[in-house]
Each structure stands twice: as C-alpha cells, then as structure tokens.
PDB file of N, CA and C in Angstrom:
ATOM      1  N   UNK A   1       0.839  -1.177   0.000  1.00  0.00           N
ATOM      2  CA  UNK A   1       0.000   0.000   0.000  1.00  0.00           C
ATOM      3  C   UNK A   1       0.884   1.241   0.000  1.00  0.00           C
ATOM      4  N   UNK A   2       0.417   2.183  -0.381  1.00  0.00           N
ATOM      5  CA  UNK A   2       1.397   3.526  -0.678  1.00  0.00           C
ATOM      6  C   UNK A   2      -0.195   4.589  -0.457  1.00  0.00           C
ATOM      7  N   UNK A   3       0.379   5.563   0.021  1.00  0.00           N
ATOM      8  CA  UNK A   3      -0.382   6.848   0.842  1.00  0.00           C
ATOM      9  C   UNK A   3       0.233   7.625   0.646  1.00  0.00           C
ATOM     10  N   UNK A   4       0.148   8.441  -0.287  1.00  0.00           N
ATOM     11  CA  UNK A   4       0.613   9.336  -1.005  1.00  0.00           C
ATOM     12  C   UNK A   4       0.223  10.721  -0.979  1.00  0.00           C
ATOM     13  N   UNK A   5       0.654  12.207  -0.461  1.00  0.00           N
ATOM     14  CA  UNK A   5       0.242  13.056  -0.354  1.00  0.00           C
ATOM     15  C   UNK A   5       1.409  14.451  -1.311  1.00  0.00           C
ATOM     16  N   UNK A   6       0.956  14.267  -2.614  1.00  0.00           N
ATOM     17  CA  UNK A   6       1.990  15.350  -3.951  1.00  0.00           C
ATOM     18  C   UNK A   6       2.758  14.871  -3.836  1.00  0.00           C
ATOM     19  N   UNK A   7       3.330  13.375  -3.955  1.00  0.00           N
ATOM     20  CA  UNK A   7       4.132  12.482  -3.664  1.00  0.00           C
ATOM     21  C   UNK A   7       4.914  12.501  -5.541  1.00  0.00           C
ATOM     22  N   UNK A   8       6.185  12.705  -5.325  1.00  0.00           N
ATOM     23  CA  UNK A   8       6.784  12.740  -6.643  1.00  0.00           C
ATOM     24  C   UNK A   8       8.382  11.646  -6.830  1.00  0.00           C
ATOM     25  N   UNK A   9       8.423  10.817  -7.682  1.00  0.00           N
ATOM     26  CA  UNK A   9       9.482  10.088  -7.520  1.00  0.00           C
ATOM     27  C   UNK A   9       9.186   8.187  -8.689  1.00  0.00           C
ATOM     28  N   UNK A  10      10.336   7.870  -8.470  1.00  0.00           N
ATOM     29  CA  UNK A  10      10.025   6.774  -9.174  1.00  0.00           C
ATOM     30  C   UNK A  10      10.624   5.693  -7.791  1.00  0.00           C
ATOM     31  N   UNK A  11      10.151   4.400  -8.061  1.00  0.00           N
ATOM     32  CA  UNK A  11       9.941   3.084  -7.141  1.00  0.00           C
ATOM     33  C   UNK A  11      10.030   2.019  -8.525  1.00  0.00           C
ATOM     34  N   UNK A  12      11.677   1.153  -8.012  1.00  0.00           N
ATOM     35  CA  UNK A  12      11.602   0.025  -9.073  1.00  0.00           C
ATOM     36  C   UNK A  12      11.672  -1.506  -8.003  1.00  0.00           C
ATOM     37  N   UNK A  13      10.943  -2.482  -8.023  1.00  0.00           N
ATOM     38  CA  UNK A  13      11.396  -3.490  -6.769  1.00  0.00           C
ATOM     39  C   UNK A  13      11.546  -4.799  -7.888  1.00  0.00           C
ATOM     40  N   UNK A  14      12.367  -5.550  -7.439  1.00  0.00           N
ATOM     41  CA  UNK A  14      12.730  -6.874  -8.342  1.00  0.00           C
ATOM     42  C   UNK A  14      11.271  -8.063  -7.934  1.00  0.00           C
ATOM     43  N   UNK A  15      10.704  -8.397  -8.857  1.00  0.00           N
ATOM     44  CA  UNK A  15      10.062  -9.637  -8.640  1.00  0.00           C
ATOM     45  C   UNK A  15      10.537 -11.288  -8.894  1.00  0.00           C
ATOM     46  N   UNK A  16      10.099 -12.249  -8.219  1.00  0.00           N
ATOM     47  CA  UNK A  16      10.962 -13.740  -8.035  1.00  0.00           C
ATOM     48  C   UNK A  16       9.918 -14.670  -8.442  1.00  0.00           C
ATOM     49  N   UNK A  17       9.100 -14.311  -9.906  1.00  0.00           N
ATOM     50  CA  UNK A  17       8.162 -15.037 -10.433  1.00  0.00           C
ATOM     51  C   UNK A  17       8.752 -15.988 -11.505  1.00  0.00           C
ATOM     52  N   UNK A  18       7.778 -17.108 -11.462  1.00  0.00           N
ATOM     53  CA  UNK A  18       8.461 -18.247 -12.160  1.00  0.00           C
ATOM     54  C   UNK A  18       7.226 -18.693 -13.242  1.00  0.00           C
ATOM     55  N   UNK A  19       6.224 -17.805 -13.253  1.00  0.00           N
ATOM     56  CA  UNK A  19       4.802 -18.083 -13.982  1.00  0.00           C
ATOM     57  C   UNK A  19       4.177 -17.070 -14.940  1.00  0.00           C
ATOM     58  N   UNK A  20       4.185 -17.257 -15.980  1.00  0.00           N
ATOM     59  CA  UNK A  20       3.254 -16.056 -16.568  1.00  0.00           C
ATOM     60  C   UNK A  20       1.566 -15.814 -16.418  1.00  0.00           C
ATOM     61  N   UNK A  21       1.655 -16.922 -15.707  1.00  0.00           N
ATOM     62  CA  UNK A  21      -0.227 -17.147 -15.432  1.00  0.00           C
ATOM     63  C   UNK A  21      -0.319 -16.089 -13.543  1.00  0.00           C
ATOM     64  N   UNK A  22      -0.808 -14.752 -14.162  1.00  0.00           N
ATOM     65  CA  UNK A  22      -0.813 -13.868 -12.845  1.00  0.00           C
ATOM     66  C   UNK A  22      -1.995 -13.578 -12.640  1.00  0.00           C
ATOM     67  N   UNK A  23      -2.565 -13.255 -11.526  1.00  0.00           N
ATOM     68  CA  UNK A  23      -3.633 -12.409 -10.926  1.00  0.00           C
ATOM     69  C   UNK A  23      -3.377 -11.100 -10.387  1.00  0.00           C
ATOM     70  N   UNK A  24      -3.975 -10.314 -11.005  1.00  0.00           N
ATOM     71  CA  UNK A  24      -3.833  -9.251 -10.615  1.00  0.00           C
ATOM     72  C   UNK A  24      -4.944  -8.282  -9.826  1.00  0.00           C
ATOM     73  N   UNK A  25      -4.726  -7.087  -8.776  1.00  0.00           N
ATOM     74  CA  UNK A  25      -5.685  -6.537  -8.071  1.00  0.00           C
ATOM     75  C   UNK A  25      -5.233  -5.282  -7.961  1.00  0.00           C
ATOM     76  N   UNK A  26      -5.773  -4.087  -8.631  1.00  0.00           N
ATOM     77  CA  UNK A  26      -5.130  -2.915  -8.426  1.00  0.00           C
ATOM     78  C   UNK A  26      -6.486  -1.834  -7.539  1.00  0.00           C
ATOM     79  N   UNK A  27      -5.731  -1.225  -6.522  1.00  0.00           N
ATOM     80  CA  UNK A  27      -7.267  -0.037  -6.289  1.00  0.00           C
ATOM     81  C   UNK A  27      -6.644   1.384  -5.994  1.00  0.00           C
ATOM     82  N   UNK A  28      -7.376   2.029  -6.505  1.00  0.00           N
ATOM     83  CA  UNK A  28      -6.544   3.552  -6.494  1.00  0.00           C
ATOM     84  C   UNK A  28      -7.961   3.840  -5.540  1.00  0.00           C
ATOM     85  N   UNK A  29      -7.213   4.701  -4.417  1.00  0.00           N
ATOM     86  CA  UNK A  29      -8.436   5.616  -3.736  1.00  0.00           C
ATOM     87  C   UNK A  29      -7.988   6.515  -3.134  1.00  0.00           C
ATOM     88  N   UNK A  30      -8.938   7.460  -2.952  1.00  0.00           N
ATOM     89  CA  UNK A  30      -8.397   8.691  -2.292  1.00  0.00           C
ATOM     90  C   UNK A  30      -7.585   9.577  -3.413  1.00  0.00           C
ATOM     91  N   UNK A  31      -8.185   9.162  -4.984  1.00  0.00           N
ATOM     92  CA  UNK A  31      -7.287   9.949  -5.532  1.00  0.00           C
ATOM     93  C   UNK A  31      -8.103  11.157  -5.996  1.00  0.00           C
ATOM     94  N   UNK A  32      -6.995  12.473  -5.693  1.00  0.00           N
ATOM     95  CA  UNK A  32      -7.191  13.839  -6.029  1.00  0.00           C
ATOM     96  C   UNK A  32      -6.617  14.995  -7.259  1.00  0.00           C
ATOM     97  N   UNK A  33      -5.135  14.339  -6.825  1.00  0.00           N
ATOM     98  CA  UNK A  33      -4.485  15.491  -8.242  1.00  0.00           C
ATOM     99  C   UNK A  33      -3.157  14.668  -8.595  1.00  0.00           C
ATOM    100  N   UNK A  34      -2.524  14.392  -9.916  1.00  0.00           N
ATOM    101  CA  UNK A  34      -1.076  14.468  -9.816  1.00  0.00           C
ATOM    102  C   UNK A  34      -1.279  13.156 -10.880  1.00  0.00           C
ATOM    103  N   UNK A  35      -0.255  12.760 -11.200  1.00  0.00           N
ATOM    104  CA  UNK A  35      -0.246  11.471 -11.785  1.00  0.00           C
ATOM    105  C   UNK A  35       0.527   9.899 -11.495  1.00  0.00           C
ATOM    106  N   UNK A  36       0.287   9.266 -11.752  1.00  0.00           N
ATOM    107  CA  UNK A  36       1.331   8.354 -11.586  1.00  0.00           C
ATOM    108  C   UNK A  36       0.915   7.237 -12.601  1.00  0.00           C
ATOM    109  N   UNK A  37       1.824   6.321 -12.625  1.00  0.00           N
ATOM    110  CA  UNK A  37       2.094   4.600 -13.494  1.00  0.00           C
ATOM    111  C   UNK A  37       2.484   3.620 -12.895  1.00  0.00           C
ATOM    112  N   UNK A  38       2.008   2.421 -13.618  1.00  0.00           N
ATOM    113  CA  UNK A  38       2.506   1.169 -12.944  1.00  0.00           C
ATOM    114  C   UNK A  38       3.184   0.299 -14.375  1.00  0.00           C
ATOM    115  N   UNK A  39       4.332  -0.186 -14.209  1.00  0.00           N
ATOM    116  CA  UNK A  39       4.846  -1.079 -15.269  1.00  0.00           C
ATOM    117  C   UNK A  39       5.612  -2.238 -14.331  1.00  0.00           C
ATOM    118  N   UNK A  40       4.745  -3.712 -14.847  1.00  0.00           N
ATOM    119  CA  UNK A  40       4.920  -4.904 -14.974  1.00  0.00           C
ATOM    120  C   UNK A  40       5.812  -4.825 -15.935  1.00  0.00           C
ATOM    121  N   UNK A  41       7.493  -5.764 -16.052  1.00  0.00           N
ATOM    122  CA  UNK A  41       8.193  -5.586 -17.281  1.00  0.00           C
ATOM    123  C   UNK A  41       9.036  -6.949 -17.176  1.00  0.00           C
ATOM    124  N   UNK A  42       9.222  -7.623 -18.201  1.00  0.00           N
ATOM    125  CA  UNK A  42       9.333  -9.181 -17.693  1.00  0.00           C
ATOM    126  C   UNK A  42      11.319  -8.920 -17.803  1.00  0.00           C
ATOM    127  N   UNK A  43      11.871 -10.257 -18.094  1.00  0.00           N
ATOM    128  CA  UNK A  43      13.267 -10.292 -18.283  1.00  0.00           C
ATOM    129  C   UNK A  43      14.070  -9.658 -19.147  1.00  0.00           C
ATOM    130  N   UNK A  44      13.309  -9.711 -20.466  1.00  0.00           N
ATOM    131  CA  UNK A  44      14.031  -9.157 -21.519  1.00  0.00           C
ATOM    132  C   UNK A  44      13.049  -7.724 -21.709  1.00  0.00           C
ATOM    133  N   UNK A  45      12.728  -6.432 -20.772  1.00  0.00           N
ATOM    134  CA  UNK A  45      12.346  -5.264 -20.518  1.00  0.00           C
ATOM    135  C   UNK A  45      11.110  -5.257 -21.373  1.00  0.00           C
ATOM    136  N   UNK A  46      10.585  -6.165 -21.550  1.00  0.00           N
ATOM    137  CA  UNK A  46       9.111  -6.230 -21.989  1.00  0.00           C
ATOM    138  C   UNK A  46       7.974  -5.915 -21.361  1.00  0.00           C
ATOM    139  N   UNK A  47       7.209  -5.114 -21.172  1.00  0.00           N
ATOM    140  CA  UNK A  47       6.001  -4.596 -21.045  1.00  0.00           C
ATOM    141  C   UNK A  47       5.203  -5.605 -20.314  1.00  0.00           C
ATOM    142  N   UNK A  48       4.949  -6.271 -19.665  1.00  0.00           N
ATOM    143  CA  UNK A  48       3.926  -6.830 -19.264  1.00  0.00           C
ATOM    144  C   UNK A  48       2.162  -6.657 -19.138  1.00  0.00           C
ATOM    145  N   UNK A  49       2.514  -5.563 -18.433  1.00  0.00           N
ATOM    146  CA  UNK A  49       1.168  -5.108 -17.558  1.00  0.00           C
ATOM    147  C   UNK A  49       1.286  -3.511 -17.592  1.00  0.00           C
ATOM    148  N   UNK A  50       0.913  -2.630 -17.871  1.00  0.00           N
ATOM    149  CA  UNK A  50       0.584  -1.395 -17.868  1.00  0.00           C
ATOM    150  C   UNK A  50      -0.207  -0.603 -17.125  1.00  0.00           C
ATOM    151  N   UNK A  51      -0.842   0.243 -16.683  1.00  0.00           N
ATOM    152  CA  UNK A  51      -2.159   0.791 -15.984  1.00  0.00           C
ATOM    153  C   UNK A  51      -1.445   2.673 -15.271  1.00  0.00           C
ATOM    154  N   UNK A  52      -2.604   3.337 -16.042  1.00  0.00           N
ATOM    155  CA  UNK A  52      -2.491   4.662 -15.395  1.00  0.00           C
ATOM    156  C   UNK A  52      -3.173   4.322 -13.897  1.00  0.00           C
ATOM    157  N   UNK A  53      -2.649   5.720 -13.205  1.00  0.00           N
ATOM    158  CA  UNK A  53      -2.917   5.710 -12.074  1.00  0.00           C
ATOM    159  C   UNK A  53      -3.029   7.022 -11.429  1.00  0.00           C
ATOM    160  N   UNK A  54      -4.130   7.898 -12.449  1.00  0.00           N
ATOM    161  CA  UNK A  54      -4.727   8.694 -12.204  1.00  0.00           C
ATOM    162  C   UNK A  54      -6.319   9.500 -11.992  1.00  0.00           C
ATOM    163  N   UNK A  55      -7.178   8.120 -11.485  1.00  0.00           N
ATOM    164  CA  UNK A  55      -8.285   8.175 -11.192  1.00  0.00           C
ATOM    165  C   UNK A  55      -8.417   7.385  -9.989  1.00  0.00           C
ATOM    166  N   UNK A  56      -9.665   7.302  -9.143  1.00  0.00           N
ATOM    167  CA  UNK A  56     -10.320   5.933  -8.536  1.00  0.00           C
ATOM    168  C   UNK A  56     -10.520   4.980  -9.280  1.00  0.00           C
ATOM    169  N   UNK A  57     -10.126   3.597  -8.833  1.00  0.00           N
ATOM    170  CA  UNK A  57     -10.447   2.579  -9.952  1.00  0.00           C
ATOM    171  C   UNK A  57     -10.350   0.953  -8.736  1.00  0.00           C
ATOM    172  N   UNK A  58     -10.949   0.038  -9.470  1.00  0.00           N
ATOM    173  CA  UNK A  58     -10.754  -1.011  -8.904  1.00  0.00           C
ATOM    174  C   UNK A  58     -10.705  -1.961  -9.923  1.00  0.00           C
ATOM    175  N   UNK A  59      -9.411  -2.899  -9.739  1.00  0.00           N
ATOM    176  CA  UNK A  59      -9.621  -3.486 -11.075  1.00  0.00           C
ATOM    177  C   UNK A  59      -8.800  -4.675 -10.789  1.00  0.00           C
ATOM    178  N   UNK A  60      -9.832  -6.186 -10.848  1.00  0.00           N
ATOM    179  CA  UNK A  60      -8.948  -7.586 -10.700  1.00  0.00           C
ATOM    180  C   UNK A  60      -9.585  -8.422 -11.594  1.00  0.00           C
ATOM    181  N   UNK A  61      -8.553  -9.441 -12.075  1.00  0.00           N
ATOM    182  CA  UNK A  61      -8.111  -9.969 -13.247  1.00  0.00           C
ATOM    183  C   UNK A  61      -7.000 -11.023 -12.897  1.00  0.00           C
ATOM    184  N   UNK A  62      -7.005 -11.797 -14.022  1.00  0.00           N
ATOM    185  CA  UNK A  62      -6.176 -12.267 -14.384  1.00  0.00           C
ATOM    186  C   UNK A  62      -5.843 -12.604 -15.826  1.00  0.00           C
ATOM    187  N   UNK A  63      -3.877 -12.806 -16.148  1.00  0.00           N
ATOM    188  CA  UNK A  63      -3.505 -12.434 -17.143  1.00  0.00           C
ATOM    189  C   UNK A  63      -2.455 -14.035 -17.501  1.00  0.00           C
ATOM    190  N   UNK A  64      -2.738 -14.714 -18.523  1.00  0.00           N
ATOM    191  CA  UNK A  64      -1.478 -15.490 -19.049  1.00  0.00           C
ATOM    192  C   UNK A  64      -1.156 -15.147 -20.812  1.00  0.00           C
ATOM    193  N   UNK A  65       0.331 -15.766 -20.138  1.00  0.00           N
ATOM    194  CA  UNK A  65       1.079 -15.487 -21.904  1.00  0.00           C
ATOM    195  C   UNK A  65       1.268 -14.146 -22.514  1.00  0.00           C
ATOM    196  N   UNK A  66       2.098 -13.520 -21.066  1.00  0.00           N
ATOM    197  CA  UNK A  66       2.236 -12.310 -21.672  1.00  0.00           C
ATOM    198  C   UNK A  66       3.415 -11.881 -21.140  1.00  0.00           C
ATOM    199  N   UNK A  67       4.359 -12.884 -20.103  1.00  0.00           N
ATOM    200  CA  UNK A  67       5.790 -12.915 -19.866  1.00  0.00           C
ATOM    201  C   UNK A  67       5.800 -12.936 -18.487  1.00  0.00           C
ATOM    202  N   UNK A  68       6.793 -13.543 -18.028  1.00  0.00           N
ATOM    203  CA  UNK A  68       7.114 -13.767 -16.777  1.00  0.00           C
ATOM    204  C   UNK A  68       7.255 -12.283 -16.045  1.00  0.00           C
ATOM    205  N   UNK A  69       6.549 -11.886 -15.518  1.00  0.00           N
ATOM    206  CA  UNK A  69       7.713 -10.668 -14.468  1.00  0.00           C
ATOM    207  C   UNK A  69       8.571 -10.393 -13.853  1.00  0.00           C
ATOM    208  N   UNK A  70       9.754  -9.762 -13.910  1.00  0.00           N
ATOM    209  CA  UNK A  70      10.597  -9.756 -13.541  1.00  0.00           C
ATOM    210  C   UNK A  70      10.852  -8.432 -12.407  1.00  0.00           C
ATOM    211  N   UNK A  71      10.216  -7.125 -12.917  1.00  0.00           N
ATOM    212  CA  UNK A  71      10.456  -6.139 -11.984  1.00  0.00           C
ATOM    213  C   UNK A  71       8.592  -5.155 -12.525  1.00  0.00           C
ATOM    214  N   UNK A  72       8.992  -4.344 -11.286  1.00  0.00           N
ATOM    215  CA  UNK A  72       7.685  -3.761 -11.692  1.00  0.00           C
ATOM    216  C   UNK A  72       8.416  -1.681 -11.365  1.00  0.00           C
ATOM    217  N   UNK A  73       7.700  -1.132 -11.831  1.00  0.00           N
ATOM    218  CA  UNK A  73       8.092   0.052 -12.124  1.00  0.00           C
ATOM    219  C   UNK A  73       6.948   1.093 -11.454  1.00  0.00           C
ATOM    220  N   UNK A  74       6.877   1.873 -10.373  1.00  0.00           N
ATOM    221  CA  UNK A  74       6.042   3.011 -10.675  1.00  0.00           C
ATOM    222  C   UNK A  74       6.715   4.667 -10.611  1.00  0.00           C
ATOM    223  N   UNK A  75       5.895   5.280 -10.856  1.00  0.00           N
ATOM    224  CA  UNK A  75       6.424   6.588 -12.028  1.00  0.00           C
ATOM    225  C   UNK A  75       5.332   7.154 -10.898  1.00  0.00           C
ATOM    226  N   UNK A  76       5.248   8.370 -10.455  1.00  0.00           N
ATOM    227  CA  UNK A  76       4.575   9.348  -9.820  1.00  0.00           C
ATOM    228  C   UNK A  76       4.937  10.666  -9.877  1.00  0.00           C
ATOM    229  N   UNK A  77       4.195  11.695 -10.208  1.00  0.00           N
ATOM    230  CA  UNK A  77       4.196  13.414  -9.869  1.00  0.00           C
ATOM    231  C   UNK A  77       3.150  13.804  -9.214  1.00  0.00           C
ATOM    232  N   UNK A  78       3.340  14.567  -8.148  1.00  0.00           N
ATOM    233  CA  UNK A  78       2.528  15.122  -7.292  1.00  0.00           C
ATOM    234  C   UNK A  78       1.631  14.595  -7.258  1.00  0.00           C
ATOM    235  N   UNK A  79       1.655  13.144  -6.957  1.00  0.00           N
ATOM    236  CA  UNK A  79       0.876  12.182  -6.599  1.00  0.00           C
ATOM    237  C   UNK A  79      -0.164  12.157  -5.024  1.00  0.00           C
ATOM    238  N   UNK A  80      -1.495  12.241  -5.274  1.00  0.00           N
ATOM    239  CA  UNK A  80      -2.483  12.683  -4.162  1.00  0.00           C
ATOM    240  C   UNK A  80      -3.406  11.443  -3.871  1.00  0.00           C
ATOM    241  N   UNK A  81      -3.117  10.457  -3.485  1.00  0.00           N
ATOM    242  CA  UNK A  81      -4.071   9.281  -2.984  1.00  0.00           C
ATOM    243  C   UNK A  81      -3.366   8.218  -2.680  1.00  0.00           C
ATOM    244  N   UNK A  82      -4.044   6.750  -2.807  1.00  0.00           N
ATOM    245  CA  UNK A  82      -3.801   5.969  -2.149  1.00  0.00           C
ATOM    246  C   UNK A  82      -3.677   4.651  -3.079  1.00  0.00           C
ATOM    247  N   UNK A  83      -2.590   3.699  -3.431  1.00  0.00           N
ATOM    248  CA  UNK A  83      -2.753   2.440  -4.202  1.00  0.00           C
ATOM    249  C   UNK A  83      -2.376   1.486  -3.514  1.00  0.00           C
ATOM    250  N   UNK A  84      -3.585   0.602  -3.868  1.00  0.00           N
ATOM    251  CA  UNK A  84      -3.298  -0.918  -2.768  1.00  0.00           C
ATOM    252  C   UNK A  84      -2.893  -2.165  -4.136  1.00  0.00           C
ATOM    253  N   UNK A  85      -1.691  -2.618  -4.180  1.00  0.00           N
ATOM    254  CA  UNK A  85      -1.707  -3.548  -5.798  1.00  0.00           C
ATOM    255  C   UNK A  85      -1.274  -5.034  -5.190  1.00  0.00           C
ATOM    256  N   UNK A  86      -1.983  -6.004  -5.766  1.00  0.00           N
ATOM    257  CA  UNK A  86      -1.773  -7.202  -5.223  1.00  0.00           C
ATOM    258  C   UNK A  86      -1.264  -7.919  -6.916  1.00  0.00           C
ATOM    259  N   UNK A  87      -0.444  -8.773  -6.699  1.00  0.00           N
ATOM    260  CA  UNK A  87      -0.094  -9.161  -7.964  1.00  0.00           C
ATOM    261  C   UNK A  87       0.962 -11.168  -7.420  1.00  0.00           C
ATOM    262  N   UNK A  88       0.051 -12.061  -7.697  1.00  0.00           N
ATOM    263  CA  UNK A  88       0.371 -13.659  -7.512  1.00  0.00           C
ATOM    264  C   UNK A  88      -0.363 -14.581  -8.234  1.00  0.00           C
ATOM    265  N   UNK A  89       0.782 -15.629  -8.428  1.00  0.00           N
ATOM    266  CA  UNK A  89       0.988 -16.142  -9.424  1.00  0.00           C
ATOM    267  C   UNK A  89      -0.649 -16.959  -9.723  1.00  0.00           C
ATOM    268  N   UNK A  90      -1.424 -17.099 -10.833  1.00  0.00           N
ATOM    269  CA  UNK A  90      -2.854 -17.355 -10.460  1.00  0.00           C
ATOM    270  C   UNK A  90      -2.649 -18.733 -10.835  1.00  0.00           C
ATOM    271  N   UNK A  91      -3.805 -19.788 -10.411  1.00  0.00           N
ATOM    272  CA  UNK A  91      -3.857 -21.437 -10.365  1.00  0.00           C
ATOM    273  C   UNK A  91      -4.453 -21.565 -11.871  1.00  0.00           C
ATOM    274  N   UNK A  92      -4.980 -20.967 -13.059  1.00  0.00           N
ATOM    275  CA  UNK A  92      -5.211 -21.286 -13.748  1.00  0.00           C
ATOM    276  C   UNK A  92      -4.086 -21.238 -15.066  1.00  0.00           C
TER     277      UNK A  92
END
C-alpha cells in the first residue's frame, strides 16, 4: 500500500516469479491530483502489464502469456491518494 500526499518520484522493486499465469488486483483511492504509473516488465524489458494511475479505480483480473515478471516500475508526480496492488501467481 502507498499513501501518497503530492508524492513525486520513481519506485523500481525486483520480482521472483516463475509463472506467466498472474492475478492481478489494483485499487486507487483517495485519488485527487497528480499522476502516476505502474509497469509490470518481464526479463528481456518487456512490457507486461501497464495501468495509469490517475483516477479511482478497482480493477482484478487475471492475465497469461504475456511474460514472466521480472520487476515492476512506478512513475509518480505530485501524486495525491492511495494504491493498494496485489499481484500472484494465479492457479489457472
């Protein structure tokens, strides 16, 4: 979870996935002004998963055959709310 108040900066964390079959859960709340991004990007800096992150939103899913993940990326400027992101490996 991240609580964010004109919060500006980038956040890269390594992921230790061994599956391209993911579930994903993203919720933006509490959002007011500013922007931010989320990038899923597998081994060879491929794109995975994408999603702005400049509204309220709730959004779960799941995704195969679209690359392992390797790191995930977010991007923020004067970022004003709140993102809760859940992201494991799904049984189907």
């Amino acid at each position: 979870m991240l609580a964010a108040n004109s919060f500006t900066g980038n956040m890269e964390y390594e992921l230790a996935f061994t599956s391209d079959s993911l579930a994903y859960s993203v919720v933006v709340s509490n959002y007011k002004t500013g922007s931010g991004s989320l990038r899923v990007i597998d081994g060879n800096n491929i794109t995975v998963y994408s999603e702005p992150l400049q509204s309220n939103k709730v959004l779960a899913f799941t995704q195969t055959n679209k690359g392992i993940p390797k790191r995930i990326k977010f991007l923020f400027n004067e970022f004003f709310g709140t993102i809760n992101l859940g992201l494991v490996k799904s049984s189907t």
